[in-house]
C-alpha atoms as a PDB file:
ATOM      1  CA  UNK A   1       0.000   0.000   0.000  1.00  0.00           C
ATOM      2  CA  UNK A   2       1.583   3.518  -0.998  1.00  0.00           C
ATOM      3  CA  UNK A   3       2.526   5.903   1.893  1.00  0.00           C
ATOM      4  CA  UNK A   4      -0.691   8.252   0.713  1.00  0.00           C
ATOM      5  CA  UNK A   5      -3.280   5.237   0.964  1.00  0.00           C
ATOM      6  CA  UNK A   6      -1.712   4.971   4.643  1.00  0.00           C
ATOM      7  CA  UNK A   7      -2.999   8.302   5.409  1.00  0.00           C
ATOM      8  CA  UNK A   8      -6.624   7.165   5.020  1.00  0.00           C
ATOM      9  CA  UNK A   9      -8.320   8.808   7.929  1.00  0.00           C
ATOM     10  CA  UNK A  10      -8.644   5.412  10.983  1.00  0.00           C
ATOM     11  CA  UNK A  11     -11.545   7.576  12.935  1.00  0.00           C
ATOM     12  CA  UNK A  12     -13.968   9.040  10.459  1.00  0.00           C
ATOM     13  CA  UNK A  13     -15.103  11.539  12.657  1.00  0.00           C
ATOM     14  CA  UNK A  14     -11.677  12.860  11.849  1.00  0.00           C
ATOM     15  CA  UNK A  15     -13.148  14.080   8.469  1.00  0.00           C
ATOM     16  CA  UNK A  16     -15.300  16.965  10.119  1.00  0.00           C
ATOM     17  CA  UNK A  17     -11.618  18.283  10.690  1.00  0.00           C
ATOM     18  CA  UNK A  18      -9.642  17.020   7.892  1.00  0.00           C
ATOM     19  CA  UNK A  19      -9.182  19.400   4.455  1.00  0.00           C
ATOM     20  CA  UNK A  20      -7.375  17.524   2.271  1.00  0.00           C
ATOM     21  CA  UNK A  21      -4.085  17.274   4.501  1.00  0.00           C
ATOM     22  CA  UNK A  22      -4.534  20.061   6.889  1.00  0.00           C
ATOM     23  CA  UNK A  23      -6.073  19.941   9.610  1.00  0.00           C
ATOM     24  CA  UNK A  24      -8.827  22.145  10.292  1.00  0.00           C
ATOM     25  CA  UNK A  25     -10.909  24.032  13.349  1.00  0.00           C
ATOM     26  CA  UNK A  26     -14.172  22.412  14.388  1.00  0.00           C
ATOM     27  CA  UNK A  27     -16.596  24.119  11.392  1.00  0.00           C
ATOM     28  CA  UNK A  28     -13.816  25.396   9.235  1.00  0.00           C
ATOM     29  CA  UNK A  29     -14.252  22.730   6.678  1.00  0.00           C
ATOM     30  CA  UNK A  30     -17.651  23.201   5.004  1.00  0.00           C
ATOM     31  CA  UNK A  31     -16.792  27.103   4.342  1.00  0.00           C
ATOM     32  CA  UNK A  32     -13.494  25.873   2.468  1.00  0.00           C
ATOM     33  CA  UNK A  33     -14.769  23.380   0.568  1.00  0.00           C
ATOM     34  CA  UNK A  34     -17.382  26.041  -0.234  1.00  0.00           C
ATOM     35  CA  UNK A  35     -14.734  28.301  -1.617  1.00  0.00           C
ATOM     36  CA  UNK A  36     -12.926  25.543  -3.912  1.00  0.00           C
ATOM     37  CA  UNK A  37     -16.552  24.443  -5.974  1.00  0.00           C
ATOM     38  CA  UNK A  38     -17.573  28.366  -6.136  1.00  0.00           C
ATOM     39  CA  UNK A  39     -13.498  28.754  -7.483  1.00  0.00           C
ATOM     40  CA  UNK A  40     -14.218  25.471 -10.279  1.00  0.00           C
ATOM     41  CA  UNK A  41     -17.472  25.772 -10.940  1.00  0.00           C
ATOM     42  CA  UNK A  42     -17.192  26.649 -14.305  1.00  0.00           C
ATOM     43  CA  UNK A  43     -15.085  24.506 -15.503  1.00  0.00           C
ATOM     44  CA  UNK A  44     -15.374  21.586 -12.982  1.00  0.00           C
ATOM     45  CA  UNK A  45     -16.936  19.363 -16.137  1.00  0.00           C
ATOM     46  CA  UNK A  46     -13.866  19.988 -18.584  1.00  0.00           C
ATOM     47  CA  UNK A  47     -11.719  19.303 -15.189  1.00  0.00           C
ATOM     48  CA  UNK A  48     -13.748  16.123 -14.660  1.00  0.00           C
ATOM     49  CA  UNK A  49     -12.865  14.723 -18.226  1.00  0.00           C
ATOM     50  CA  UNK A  50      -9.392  15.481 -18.273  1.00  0.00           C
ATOM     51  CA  UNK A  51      -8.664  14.265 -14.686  1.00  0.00           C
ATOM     52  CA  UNK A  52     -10.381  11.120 -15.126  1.00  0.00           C
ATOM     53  CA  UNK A  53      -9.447  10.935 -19.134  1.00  0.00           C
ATOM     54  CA  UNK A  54     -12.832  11.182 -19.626  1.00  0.00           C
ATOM     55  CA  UNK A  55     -13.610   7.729 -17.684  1.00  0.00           C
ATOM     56  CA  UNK A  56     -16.002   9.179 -15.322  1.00  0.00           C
ATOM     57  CA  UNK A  57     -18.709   9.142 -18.160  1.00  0.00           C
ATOM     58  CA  UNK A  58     -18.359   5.494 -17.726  1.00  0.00           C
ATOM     59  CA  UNK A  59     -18.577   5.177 -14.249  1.00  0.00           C
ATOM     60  CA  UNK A  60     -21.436   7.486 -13.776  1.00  0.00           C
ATOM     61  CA  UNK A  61     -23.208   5.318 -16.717  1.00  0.00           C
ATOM     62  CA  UNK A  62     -22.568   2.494 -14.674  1.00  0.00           C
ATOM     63  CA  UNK A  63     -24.213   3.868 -11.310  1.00  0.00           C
ATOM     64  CA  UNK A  64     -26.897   4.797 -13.201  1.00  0.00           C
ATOM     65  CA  UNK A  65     -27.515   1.753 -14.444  1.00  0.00           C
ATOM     66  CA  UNK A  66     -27.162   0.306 -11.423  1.00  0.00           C
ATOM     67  CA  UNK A  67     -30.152   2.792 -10.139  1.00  0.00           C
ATOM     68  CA  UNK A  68     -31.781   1.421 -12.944  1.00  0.00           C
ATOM     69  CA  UNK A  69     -34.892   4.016 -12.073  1.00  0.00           C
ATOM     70  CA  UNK A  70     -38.315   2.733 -13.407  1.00  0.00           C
ATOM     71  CA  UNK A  71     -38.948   3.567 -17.282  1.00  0.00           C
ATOM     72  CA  UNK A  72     -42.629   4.105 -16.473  1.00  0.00           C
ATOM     73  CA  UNK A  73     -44.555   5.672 -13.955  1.00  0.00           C
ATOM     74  CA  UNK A  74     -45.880   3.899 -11.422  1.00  0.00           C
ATOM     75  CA  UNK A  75     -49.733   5.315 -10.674  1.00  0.00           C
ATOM     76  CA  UNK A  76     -49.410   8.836 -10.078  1.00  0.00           C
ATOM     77  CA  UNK A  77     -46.463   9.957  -8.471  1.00  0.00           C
ATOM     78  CA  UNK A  78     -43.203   9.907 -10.835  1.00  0.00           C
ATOM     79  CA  UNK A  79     -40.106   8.155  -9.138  1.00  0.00           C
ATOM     80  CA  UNK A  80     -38.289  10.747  -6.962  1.00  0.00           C
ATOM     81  CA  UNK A  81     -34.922  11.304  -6.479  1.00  0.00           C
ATOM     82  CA  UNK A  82     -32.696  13.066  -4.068  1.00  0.00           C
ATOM     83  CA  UNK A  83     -29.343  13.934  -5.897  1.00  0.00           C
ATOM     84  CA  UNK A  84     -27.313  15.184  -3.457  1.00  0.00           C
ATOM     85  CA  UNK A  85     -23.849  17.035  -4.342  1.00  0.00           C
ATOM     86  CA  UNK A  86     -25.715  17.071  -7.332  1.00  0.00           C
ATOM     87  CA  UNK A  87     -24.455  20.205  -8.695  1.00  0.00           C
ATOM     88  CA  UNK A  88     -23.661  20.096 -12.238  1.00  0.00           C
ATOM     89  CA  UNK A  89     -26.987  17.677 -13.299  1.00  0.00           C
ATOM     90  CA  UNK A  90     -24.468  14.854 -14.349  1.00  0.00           C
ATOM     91  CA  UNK A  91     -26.193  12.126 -12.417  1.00  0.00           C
ATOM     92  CA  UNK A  92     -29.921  13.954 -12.814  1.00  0.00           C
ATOM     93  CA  UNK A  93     -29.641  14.034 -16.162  1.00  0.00           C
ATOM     94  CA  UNK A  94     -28.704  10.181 -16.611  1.00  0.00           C
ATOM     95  CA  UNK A  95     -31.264   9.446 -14.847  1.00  0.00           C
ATOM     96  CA  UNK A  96     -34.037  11.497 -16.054  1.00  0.00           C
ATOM     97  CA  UNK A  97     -32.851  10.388 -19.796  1.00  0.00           C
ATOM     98  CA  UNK A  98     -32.549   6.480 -18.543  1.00  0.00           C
ATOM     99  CA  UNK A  99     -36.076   6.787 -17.368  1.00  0.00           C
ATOM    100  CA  UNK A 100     -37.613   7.964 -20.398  1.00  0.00           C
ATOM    101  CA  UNK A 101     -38.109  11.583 -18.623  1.00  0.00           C
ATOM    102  CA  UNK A 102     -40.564   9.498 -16.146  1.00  0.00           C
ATOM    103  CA  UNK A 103     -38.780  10.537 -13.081  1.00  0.00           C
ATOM    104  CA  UNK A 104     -38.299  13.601 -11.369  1.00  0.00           C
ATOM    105  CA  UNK A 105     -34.903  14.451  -9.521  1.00  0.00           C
ATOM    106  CA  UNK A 106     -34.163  17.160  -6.968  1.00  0.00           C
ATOM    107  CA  UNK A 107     -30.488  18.245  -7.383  1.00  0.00           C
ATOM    108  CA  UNK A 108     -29.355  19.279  -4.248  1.00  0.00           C
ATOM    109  CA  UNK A 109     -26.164  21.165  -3.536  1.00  0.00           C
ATOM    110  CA  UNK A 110     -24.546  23.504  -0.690  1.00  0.00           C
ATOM    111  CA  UNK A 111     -22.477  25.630  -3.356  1.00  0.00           C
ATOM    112  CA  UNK A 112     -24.998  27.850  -5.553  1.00  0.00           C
ATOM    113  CA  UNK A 113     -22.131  28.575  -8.362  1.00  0.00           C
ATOM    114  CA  UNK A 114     -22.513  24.180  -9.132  1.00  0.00           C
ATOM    115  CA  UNK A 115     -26.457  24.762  -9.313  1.00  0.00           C
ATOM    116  CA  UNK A 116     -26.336  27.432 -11.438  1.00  0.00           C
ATOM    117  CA  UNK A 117     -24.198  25.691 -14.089  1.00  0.00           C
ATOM    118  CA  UNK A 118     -26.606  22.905 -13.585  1.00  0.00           C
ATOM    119  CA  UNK A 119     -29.869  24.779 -14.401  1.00  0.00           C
ATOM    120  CA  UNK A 120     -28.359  26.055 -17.650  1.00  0.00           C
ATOM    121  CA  UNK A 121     -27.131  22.551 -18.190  1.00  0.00           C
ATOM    122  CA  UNK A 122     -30.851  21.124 -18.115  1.00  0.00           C
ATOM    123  CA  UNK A 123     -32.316  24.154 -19.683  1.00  0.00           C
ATOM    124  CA  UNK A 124     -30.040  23.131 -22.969  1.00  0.00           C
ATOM    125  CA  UNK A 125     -30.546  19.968 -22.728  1.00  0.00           C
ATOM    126  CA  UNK A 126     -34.397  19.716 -22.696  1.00  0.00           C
ATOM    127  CA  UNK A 127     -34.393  18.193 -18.923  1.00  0.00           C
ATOM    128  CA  UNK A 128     -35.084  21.519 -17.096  1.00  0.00           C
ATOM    129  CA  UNK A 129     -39.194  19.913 -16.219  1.00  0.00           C
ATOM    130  CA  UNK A 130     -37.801  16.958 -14.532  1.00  0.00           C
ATOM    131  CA  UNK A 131     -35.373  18.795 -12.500  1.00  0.00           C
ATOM    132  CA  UNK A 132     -35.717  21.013  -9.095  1.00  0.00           C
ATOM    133  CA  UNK A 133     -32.439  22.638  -7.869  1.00  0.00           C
ATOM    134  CA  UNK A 134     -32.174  23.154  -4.469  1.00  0.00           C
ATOM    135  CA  UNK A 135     -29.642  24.939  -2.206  1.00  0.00           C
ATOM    136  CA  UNK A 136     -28.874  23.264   1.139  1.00  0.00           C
ATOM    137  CA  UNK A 137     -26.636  20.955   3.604  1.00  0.00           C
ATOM    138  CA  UNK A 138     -26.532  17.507   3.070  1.00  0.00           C
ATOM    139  CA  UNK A 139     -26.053  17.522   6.942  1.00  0.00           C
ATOM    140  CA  UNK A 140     -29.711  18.849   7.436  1.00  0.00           C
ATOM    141  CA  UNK A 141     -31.848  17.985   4.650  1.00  0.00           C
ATOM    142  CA  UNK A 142     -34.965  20.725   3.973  1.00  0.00           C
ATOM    143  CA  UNK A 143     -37.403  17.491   3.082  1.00  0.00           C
ATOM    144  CA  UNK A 144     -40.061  15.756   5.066  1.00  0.00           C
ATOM    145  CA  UNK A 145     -39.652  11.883   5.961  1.00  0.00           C
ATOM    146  CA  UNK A 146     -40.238   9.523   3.299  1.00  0.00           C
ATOM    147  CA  UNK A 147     -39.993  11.935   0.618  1.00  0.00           C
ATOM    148  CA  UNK A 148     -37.771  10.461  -1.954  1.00  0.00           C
ATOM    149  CA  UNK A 149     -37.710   6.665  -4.119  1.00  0.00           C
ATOM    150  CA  UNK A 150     -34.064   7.005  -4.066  1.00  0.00           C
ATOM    151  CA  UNK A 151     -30.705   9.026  -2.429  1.00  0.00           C
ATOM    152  CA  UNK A 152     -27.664   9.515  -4.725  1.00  0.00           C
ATOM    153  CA  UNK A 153     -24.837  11.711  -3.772  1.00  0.00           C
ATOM    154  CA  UNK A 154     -21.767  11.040  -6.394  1.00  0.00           C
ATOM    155  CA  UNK A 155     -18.139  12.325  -5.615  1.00  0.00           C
ATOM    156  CA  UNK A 156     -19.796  14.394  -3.008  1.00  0.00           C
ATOM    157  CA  UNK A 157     -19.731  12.308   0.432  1.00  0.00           C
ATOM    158  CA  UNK A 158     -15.661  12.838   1.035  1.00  0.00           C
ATOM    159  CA  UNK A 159     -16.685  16.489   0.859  1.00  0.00           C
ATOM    160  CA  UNK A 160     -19.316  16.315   3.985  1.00  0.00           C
ATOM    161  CA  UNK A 161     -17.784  17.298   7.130  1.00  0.00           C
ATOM    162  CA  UNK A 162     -19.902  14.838   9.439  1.00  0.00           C
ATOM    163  CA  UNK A 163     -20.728  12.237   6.796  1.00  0.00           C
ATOM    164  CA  UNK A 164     -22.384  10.218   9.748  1.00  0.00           C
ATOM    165  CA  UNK A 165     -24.955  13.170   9.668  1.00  0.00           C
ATOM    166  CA  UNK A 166     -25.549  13.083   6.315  1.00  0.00           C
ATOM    167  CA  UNK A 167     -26.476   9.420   6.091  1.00  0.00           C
ATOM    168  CA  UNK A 168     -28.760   9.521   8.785  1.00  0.00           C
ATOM    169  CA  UNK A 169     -30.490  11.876   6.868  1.00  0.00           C
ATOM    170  CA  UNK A 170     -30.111   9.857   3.950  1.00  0.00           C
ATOM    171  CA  UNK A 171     -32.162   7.497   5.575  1.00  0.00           C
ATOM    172  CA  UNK A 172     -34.803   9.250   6.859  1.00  0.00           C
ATOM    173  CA  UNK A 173     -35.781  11.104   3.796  1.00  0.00           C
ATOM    174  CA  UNK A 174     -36.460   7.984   1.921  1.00  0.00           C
ATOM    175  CA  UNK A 175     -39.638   5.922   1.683  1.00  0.00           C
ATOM    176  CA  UNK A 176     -39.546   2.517   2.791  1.00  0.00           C
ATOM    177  CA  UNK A 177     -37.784   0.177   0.201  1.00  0.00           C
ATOM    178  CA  UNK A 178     -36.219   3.361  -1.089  1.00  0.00           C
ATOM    179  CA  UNK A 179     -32.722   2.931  -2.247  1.00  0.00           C
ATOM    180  CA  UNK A 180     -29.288   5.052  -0.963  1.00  0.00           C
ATOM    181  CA  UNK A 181     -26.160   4.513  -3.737  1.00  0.00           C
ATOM    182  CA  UNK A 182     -23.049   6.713  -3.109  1.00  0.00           C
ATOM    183  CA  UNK A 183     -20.166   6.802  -6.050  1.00  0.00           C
ATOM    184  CA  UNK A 184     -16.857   8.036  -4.623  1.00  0.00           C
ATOM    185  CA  UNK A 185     -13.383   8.194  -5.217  1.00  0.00           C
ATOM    186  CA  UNK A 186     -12.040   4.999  -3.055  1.00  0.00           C
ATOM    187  CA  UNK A 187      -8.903   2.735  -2.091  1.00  0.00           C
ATOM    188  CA  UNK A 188      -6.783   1.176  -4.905  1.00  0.00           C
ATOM    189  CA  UNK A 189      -6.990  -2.957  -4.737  1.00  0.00           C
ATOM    190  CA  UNK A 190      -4.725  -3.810  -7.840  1.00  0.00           C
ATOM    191  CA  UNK A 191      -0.495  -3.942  -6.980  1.00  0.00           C
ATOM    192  CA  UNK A 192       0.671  -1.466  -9.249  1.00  0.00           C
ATOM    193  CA  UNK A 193      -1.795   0.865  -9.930  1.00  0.00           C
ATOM    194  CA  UNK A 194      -1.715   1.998  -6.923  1.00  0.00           C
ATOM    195  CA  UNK A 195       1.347   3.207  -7.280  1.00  0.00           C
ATOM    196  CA  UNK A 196       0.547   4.600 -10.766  1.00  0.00           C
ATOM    197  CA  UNK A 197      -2.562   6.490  -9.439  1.00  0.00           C
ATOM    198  CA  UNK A 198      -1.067   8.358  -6.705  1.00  0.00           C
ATOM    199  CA  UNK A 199       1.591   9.535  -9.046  1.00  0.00           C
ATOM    200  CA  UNK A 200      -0.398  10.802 -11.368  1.00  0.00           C
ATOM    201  CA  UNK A 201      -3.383  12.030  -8.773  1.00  0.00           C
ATOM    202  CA  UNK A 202      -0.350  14.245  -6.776  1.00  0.00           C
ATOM    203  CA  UNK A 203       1.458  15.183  -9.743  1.00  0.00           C
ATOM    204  CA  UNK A 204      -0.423  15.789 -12.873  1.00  0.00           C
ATOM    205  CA  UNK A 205      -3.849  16.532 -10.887  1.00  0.00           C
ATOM    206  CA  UNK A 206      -3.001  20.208  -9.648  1.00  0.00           C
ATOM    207  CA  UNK A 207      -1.473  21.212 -12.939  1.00  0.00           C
ATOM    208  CA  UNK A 208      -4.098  20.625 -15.289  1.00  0.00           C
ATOM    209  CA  UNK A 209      -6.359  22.173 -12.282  1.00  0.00           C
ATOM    210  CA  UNK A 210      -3.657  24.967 -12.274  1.00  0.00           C
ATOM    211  CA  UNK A 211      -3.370  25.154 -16.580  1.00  0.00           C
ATOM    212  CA  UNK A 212      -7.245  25.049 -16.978  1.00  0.00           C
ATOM    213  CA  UNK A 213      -9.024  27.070 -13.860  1.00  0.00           C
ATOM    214  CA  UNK A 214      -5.716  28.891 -12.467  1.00  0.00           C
ATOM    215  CA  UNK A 215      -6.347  27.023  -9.622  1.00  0.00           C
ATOM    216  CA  UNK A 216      -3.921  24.552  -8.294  1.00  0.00           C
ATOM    217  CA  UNK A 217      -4.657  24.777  -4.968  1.00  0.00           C
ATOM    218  CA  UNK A 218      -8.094  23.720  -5.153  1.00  0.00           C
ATOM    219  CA  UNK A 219      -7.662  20.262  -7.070  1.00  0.00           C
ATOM    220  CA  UNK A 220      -4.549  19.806  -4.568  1.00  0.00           C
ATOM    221  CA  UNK A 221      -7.227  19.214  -1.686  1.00  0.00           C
ATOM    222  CA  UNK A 222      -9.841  17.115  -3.834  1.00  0.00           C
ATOM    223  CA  UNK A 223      -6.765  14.795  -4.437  1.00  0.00           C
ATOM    224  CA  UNK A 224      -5.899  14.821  -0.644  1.00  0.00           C
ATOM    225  CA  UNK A 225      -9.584  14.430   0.558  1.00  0.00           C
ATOM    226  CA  UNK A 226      -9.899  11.278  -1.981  1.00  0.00           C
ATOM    227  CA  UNK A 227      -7.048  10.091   0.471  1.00  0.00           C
ATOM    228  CA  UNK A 228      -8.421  10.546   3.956  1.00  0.00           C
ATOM    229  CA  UNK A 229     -11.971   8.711   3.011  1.00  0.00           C
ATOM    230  CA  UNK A 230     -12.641   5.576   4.160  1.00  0.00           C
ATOM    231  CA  UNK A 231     -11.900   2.665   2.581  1.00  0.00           C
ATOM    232  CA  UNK A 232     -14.959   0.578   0.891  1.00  0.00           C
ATOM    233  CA  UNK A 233     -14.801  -1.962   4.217  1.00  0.00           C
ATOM    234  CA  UNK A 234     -15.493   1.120   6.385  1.00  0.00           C
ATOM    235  CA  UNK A 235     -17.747   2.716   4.387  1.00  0.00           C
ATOM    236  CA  UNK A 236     -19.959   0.003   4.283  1.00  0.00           C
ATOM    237  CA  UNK A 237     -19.945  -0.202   7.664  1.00  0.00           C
ATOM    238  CA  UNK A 238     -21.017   3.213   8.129  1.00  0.00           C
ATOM    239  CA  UNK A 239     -23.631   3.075   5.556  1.00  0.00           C
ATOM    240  CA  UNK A 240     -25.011  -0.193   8.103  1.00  0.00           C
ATOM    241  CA  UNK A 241     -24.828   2.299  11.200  1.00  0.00           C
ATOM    242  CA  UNK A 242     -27.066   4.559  10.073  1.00  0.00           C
ATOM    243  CA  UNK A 243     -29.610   2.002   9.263  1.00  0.00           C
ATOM    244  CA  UNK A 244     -29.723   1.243   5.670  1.00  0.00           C
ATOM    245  CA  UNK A 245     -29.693  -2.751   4.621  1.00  0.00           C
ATOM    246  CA  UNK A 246     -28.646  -5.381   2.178  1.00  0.00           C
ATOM    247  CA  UNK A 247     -25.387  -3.086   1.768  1.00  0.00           C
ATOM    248  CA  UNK A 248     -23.017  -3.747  -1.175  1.00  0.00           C
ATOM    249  CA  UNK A 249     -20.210  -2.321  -3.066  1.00  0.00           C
ATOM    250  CA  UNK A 250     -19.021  -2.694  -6.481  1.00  0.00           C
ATOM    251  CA  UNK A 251     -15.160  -1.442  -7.117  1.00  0.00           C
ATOM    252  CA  UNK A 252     -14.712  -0.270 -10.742  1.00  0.00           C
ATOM    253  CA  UNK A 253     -11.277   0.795 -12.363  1.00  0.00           C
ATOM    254  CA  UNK A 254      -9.529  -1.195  -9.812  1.00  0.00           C
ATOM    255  CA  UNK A 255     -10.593   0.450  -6.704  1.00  0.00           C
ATOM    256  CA  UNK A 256     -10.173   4.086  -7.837  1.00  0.00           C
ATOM    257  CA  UNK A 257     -13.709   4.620  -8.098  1.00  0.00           C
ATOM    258  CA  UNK A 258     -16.433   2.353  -5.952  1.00  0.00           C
ATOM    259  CA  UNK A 259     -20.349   2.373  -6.037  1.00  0.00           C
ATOM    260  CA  UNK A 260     -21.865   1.668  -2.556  1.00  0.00           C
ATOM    261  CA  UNK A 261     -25.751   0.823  -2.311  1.00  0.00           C
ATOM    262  CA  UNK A 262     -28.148   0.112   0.439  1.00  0.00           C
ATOM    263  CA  UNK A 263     -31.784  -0.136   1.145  1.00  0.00           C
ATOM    264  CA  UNK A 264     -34.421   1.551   3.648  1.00  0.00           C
ATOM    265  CA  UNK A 265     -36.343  -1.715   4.246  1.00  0.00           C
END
């Protein structure tokens, strides 16, 4: 295992005081992370293409898919969805589209500069009907009990101060038999690529961040905070804790991506 997988955080609660690296006041955390999405918003979907060489299309295809959200509506409520971190639309929009524009999604984020590049997203795209954008904390959810059919949050989670928080609220905003599926950045299981990754994740990362958005700093942390999350093992676990069932996890690309789903039963 590579010296930076060794810095994965052993107490999670550790995260509501871990940026990236440095470590952090008691509340200083969600303000800074604020700061970096306002700073990338713009181009945070080129950034996403080149970082990932344009593999996160696949991945997010393959959560989706894994969703797989009814493609017709059931009586007459549309499927709902909660897309949490949701920001840009990218997992909104698969699923709207994979539905057959028979569900409805809320994209929920903390940072208003991702929503707004969102909404113009799904107003050129056709999707703007199916889609509410909503400002908020993952931490304390503005939605009644049982609101929502399912709870995706996708390269958002590592980015929650008290993550513990925001699954408990996961789980009470969905119905019963509603689903929660997180996609996040995770712990490298092949030899070698492990190796390969980091290099490129410490090295590369912050220079294209710095060539494209002028902005080094910024994809310096999201590479550091991809470090200090849990490993799948212990995210699973905490998924359990907060009361969700039947919990899984799928590893893709080796480990450097994993999709995590559990049900409200």
């Amino acid at each position: 295992m590579s010296a930076q997988n060794r810095q994965r955080t052993e107490n999670v609660t550790e995260m509501a005081t871990s940026f990236g690296f440095e470590k952090v006041g008691e509340g200083e955390k969600q303000p800074m992370v604020n700061k970096v999405f306002h700073q990338v918003a713009d181009r945070y979907d080129i950034m996403n293409d080149l970082m990932s060489g344009g593999m996160h299309r696949i991945w997010k295809d393959a959560f989706v898919a894994w969703l797989n959200p009814p493609q017709k509506q059931r009586g007459s409520e549309p499927f709902k969805l909660l897309d949490v971190a949701g920001g840009t639309g990218d997992i909104s929009f698969r699923v709207v589209e994979r539905s057959k524009k028979t569900a409805h999604s809320t994209v929920f984020d903390i940072n208003g500069s991702m929503l707004a590049v969102g909404k113009d997203r799904a107003k050129e795209n056709g999707l703007i009907s199916n889609l509410e954008f909503v400002e908020g904390n993952a931490e304390e959810l503005p939605f009644e009990d049982k609101s929502f059919d399912a709870y995706t949050i996708a390269y958002g989670i590592r980015n929650v101060p008290r993550i513990d928080k925001a699954l408990s609220e996961a789980h009470r905003v969905l119905k019963r038999g509603g689903r929660f599926m997180c996609l996040e950045f995770s712990n490298v299981e092949m030899p070698l690529l492990d190796k390969v990754y980091d290099a490129f994740s410490f090295n590369a990362i912050p220079r294209i961040g710095d060539f494209v958005t002028g902005d080094a700093e910024s994809y310096a942390y999201l590479v550091e905070s991809i470090r200090k999350f849990p490993n799948q093992a212990r995210f699973k676990a905490m998924i359990e804790k907060a009361g969700f069932q039947q919990v899984t996890y799928r590893n893709m690309s080796g480990g450097i991506t994993a999709m995590h789903s559990g049900w409200k039963l």
